[in-house]
C-alpha atoms as a PDB file:
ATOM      1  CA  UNK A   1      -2.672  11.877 -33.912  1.00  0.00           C
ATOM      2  CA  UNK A   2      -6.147  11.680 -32.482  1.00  0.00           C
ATOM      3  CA  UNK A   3      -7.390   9.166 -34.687  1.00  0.00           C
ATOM      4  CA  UNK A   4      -5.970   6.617 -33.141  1.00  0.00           C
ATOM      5  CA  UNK A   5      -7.580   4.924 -30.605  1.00  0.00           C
ATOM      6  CA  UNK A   6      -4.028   4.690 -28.220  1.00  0.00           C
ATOM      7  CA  UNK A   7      -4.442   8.514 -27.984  1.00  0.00           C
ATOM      8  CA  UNK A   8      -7.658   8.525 -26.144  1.00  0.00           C
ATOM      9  CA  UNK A   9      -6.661   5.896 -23.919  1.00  0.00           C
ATOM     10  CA  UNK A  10      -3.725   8.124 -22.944  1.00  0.00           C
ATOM     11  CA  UNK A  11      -5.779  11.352 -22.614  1.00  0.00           C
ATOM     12  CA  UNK A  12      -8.258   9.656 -21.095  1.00  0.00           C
ATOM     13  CA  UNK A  13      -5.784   8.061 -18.747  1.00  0.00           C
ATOM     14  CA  UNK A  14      -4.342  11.960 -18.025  1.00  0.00           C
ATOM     15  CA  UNK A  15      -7.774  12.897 -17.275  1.00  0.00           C
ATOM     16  CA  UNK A  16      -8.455  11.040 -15.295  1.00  0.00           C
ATOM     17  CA  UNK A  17      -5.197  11.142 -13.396  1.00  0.00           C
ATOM     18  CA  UNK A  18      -6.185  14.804 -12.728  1.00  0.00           C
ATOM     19  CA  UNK A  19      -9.127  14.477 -11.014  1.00  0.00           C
ATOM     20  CA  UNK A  20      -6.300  12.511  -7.801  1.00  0.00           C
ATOM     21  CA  UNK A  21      -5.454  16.513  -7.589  1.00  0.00           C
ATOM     22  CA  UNK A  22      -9.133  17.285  -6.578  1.00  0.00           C
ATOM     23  CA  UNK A  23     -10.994  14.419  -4.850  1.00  0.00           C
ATOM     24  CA  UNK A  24      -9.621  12.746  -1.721  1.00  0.00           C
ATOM     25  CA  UNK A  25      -8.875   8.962  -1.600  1.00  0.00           C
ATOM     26  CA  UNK A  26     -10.345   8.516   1.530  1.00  0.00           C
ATOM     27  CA  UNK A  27     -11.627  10.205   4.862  1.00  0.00           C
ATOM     28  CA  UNK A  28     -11.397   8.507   8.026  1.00  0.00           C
ATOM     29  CA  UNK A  29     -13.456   9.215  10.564  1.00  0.00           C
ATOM     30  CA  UNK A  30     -11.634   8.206  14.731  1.00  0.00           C
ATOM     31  CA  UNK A  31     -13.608   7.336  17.909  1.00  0.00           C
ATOM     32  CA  UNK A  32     -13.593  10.839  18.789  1.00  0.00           C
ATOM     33  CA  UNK A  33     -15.840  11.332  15.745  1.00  0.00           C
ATOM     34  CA  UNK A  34     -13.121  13.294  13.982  1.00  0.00           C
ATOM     35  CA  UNK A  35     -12.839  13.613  10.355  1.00  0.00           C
ATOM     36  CA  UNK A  36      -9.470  12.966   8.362  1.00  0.00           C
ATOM     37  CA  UNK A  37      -8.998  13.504   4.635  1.00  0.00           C
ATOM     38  CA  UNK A  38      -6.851  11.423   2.950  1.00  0.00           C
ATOM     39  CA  UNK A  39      -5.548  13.599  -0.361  1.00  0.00           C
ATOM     40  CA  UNK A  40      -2.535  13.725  -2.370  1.00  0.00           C
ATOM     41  CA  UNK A  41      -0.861  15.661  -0.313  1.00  0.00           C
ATOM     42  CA  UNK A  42      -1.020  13.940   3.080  1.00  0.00           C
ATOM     43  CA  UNK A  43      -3.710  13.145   5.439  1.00  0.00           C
ATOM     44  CA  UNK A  44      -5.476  16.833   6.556  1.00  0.00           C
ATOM     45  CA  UNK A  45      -7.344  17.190   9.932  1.00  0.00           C
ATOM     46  CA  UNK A  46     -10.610  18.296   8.730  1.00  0.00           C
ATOM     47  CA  UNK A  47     -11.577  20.836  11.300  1.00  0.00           C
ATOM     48  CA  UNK A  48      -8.830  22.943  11.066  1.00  0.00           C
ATOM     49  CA  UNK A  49      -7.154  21.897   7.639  1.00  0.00           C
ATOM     50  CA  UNK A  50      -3.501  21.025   9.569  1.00  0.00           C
ATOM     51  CA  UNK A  51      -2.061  18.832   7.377  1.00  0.00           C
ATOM     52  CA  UNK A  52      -0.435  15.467   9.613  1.00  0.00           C
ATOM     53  CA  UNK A  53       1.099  13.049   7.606  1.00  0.00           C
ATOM     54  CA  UNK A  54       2.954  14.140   4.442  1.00  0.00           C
ATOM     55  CA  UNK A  55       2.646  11.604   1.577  1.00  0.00           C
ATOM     56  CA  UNK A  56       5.246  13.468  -0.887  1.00  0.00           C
ATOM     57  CA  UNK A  57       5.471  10.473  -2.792  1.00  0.00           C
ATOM     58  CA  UNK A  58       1.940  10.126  -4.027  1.00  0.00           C
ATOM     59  CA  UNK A  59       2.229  13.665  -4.767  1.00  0.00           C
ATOM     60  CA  UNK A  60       5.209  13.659  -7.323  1.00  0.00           C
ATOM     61  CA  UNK A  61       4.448  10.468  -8.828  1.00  0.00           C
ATOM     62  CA  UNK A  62       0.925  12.041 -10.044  1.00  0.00           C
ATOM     63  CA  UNK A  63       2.531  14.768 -11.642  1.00  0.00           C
ATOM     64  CA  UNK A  64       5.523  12.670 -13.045  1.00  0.00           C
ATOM     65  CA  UNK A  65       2.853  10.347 -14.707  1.00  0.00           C
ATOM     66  CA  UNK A  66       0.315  12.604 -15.703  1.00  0.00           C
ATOM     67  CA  UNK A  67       3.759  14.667 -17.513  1.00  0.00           C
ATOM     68  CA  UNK A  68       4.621  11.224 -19.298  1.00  0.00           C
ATOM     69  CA  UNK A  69       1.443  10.397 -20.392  1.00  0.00           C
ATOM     70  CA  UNK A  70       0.595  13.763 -21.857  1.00  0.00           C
ATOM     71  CA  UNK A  71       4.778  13.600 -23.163  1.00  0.00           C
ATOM     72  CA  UNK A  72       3.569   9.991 -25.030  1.00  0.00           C
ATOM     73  CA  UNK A  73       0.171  11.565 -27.141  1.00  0.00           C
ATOM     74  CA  UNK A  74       3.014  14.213 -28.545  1.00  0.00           C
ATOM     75  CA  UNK A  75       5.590  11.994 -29.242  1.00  0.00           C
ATOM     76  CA  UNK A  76       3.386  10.047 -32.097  1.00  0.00           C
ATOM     77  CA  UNK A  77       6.123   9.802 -34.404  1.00  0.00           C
ATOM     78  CA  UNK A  78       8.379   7.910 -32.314  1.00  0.00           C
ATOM     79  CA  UNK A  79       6.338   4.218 -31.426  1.00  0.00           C
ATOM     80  CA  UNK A  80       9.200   2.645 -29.714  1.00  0.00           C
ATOM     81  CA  UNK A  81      10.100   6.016 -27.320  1.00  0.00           C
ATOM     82  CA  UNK A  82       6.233   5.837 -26.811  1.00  0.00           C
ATOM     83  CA  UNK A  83       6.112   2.051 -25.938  1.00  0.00           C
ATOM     84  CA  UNK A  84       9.470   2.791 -23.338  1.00  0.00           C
ATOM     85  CA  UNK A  85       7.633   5.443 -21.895  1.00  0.00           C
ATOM     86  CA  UNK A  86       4.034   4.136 -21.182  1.00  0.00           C
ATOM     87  CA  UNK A  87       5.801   0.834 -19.269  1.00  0.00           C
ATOM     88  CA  UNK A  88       7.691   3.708 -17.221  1.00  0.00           C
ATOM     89  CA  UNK A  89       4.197   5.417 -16.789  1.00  0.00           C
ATOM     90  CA  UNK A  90       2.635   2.058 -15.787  1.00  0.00           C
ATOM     91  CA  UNK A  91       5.303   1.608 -12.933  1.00  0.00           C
ATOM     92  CA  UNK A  92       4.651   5.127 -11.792  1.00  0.00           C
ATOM     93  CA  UNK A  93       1.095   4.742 -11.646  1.00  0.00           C
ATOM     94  CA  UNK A  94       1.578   1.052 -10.247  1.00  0.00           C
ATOM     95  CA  UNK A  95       3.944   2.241  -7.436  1.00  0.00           C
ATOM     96  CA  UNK A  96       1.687   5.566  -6.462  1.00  0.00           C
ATOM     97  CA  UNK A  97      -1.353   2.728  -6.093  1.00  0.00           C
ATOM     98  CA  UNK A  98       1.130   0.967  -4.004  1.00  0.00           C
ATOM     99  CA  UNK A  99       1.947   4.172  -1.848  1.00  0.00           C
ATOM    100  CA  UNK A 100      -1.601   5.068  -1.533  1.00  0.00           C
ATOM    101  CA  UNK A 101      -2.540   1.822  -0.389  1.00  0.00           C
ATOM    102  CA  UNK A 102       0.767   1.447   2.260  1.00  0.00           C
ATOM    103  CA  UNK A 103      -0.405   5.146   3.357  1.00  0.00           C
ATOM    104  CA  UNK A 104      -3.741   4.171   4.315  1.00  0.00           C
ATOM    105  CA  UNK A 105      -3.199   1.016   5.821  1.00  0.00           C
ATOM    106  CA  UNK A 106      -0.327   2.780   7.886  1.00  0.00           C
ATOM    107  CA  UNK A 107      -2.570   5.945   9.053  1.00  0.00           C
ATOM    108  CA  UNK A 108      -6.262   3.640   9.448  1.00  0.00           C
ATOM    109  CA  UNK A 109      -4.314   1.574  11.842  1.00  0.00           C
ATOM    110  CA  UNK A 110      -3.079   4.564  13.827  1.00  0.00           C
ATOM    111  CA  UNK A 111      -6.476   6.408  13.921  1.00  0.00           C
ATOM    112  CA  UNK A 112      -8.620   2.946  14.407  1.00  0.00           C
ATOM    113  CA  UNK A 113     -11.629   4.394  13.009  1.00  0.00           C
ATOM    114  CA  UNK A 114     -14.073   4.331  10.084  1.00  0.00           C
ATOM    115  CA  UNK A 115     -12.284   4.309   6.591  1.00  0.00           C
ATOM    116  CA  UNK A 116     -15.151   5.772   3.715  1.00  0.00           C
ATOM    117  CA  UNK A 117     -13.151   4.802   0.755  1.00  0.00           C
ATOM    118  CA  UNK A 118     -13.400   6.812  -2.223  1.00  0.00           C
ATOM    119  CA  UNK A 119     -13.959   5.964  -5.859  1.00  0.00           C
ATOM    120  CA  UNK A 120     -10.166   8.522  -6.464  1.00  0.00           C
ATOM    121  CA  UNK A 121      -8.859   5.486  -5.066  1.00  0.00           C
ATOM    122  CA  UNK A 122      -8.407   3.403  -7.779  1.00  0.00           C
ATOM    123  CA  UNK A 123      -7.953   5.629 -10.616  1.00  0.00           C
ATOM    124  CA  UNK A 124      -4.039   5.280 -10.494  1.00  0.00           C
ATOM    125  CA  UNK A 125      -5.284   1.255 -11.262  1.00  0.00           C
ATOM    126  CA  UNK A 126      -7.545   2.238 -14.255  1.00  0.00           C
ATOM    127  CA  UNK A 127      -4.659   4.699 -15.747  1.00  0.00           C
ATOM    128  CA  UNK A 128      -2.423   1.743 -15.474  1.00  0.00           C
ATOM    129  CA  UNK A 129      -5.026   0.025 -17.679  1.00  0.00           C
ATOM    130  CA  UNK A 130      -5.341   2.721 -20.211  1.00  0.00           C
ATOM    131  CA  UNK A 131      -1.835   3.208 -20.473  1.00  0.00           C
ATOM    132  CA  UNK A 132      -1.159  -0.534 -21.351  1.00  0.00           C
ATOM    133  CA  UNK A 133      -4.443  -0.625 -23.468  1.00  0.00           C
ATOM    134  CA  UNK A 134      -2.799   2.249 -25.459  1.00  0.00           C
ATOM    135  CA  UNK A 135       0.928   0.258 -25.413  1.00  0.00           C
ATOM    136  CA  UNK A 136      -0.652  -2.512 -27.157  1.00  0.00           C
ATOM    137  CA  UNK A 137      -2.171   0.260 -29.871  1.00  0.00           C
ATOM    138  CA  UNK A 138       1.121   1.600 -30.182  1.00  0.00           C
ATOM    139  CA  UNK A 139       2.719  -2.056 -30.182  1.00  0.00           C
ATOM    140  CA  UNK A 140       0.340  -3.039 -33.236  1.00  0.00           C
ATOM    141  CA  UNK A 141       1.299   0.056 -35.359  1.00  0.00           C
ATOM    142  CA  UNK A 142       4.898  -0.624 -35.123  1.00  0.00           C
ATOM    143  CA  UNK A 143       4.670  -3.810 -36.410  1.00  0.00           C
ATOM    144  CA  UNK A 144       2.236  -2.846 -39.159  1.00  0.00           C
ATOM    145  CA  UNK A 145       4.916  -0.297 -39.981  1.00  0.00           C
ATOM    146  CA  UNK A 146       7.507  -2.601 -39.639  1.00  0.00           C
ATOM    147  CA  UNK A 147       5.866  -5.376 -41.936  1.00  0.00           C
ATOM    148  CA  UNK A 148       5.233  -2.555 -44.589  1.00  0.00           C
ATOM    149  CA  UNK A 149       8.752  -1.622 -44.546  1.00  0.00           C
ATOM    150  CA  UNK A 150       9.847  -5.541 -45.633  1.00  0.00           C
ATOM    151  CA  UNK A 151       7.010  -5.981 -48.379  1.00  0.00           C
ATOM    152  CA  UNK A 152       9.209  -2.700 -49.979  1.00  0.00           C
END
């Protein structure tokens, strides 16, 4: 199971997908020199830690796709339920990019301040790459397995 080189792309992938839990995405910083955090959960007023905007879809999509991809490494024995499920963990991690990216845009043109951008920002885009990286590992064992089964 670890052998193969599809695995750590998907652990790797689920790592990294943790860290969104942790780090913020972004803090924006208003005209009134105020600080807001941009983190899975919403957007938090620094100061007091109120939390203003909900964004409950960013949320659940992280822990839907980091579920999947740590579902795919343990389903080794089935290629083609693991080759469904990493283009349904692609769209998940596609569509939360999407999400964070509407969220911002929505909430920096609100505030009208300074956006610091962080590098949690683009790790739903590099699991996306991991995960298909590992598809196409997958892919290429269930052909090999499928051109062994015709040579018998």
């Amino acid at each position: 199971m670890i052998q193969r080189i599809q695995t750590l792309f998907l652990l790797l992938a689920a790592v990294l997908l943790a860290f969104v839990f942790y780090a913020p995405f972004a803090v924006i910083i208003d005209q009134a020199n105020q600080m807001y955090v941009f983190t899975f959960k919403g957007f938090i007023f620094q100061s007091s830690g109120l939390l203003l905007v909900k964004t409950l879809p960013v949320g659940v999509l992280a822990i839907i796709a980091m579920v999947d991809l740590v579902m795919i490494i343990f389903l080794y024995k089935k290629r083609v339920q693991q080759m469904r499920l990493c283009f349904a963990a692609i769209g998940m991690l596609l569509l939360m990019q999407a999400f964070v990216v509407y969220y911002l845009n929505a909430i920096d043109k609100q505030f009208a301040g300074a956006v610091m951008y962080k590098l949690t920002i683009i790790i739903p885009l590099i699991s996306a790459i991991l995960t298909f990286l590992a598809y196409r590992g997958i892919k290429k064992d269930e052909m090999l397995v499928r051109s062994l089964d015709r040579i018998r």
